[in-house]
Protein backbone atom coordinates (compact mmCIF):
# COMPACT_ATOMS: atom_id res chain seq x y z
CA UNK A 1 0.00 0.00 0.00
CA UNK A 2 1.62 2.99 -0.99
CA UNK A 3 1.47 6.30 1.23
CA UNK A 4 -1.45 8.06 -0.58
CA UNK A 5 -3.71 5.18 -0.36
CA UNK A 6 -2.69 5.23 3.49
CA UNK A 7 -3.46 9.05 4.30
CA UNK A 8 -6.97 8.83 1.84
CA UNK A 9 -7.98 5.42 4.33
CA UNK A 10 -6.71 7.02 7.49
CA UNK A 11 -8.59 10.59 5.93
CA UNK A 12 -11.68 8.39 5.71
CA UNK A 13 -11.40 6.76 8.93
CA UNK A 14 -10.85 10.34 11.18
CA UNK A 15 -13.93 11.37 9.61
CA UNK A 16 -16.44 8.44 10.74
CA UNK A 17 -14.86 9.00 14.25
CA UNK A 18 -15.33 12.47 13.66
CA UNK A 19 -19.13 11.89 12.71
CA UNK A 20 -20.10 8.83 15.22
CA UNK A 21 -18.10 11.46 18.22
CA UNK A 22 -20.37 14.97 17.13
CA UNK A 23 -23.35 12.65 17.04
CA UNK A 24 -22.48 11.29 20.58
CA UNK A 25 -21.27 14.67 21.92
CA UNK A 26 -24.78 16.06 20.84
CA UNK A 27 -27.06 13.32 21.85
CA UNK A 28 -27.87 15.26 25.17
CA UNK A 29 -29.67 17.40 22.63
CA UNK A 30 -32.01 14.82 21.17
CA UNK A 31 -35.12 14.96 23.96
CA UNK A 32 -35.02 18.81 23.78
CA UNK A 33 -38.18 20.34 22.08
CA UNK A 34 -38.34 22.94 19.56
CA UNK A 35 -41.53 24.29 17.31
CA UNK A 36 -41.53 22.98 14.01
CA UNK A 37 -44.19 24.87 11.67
CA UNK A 38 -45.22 24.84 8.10
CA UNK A 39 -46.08 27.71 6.05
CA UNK A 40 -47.95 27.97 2.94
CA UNK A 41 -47.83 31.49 2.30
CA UNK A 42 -48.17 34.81 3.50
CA UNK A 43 -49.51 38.44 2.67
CA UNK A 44 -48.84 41.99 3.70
CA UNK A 45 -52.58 43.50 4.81
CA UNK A 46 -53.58 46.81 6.17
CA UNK A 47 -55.57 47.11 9.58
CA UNK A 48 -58.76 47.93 7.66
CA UNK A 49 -58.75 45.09 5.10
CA UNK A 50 -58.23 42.64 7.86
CA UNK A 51 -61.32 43.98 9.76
CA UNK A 52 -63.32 43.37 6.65
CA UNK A 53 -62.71 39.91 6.87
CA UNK A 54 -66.07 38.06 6.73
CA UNK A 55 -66.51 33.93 7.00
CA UNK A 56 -66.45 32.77 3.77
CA UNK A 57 -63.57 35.59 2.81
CA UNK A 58 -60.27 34.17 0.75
CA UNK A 59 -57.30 35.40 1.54
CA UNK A 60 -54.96 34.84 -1.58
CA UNK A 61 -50.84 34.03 -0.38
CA UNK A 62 -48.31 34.65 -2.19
CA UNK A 63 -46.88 31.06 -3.27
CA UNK A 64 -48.33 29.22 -6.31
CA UNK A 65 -50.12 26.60 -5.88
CA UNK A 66 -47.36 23.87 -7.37
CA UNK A 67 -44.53 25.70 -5.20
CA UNK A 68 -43.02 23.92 -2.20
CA UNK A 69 -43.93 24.96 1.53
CA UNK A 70 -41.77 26.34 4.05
CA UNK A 71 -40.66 23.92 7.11
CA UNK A 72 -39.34 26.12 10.53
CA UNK A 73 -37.70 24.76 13.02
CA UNK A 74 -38.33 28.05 15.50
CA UNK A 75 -38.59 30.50 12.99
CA UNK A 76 -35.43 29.22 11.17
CA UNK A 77 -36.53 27.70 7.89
CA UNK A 78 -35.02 24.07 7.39
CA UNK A 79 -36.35 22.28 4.98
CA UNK A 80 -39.19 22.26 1.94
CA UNK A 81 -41.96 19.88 1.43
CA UNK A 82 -45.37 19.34 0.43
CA UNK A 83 -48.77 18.74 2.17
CA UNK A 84 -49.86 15.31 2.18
CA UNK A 85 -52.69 13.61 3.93
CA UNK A 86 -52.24 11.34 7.07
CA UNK A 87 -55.70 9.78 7.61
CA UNK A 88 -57.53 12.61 8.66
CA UNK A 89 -55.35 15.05 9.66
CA UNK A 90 -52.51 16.90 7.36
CA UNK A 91 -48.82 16.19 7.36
CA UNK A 92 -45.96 17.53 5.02
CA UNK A 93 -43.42 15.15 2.66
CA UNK A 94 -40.08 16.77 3.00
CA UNK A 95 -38.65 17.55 -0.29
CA UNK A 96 -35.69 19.30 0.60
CA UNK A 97 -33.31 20.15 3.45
CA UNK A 98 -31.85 23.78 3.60
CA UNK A 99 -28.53 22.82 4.66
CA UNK A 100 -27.71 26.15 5.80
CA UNK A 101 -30.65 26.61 7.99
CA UNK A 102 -29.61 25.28 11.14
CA UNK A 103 -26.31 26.94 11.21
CA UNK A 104 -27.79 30.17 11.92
CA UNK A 105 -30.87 28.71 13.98
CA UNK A 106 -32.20 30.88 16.99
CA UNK A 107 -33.32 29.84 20.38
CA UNK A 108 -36.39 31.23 21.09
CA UNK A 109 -37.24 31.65 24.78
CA UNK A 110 -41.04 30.58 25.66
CA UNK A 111 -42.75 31.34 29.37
């Protein structure tokens, strides 16, 4: 085995330790609970249109209808996915994971 096949396994090897010891060394994390929440759209409405509101009013968002929804982990988005249905309740298929997301993830304090 020459040298550069030696560094590339040992390379290879560091980082599974590396992974299998940040999983472990956050594992105290895992029963802590955060707010995950979905949403499908939004819209910007003055004081007076919102008070005109009736049952039966539609609010139109601003996401087509074929465009993914937003998954938050506390206010931070994380992910994309789609509604589905779970018997009789809603759920969401994720689609993607916004890799960057977490990294800049806030705590938020709740009373």
């Amino acid at each position: 085995m020459n040298d550069m096949t030696h560094d590339s396994e040992m390379l290879g090897a560091a980082k599974s330790a590396d992974v299998a010891t940040s999983q472990d060394h956050y594992s105290f994390l895992a029963d802590i609970k955060v707010r995950l929440s979905v949403e499908v759209g939004n819209v910007s409405m003055t004081i007076s249109e919102i008070m005109a509101l009736r049952e039966g009013s539609v609010v139109e968002l601003d996401r087509q209808v074929d465009q993914l929804i937003d998954i938050n982990v506390n206010g931070t988005l994380v992910a994309r996915g789609e509604v589905v249905p779970v018997k009789n309740k809603f759920g969401v298929r994720i689609a993607e994971v916004v890799s960057n997301g977490m990294a800049h993830a806030r705590v938020e304090r709740r009373n």
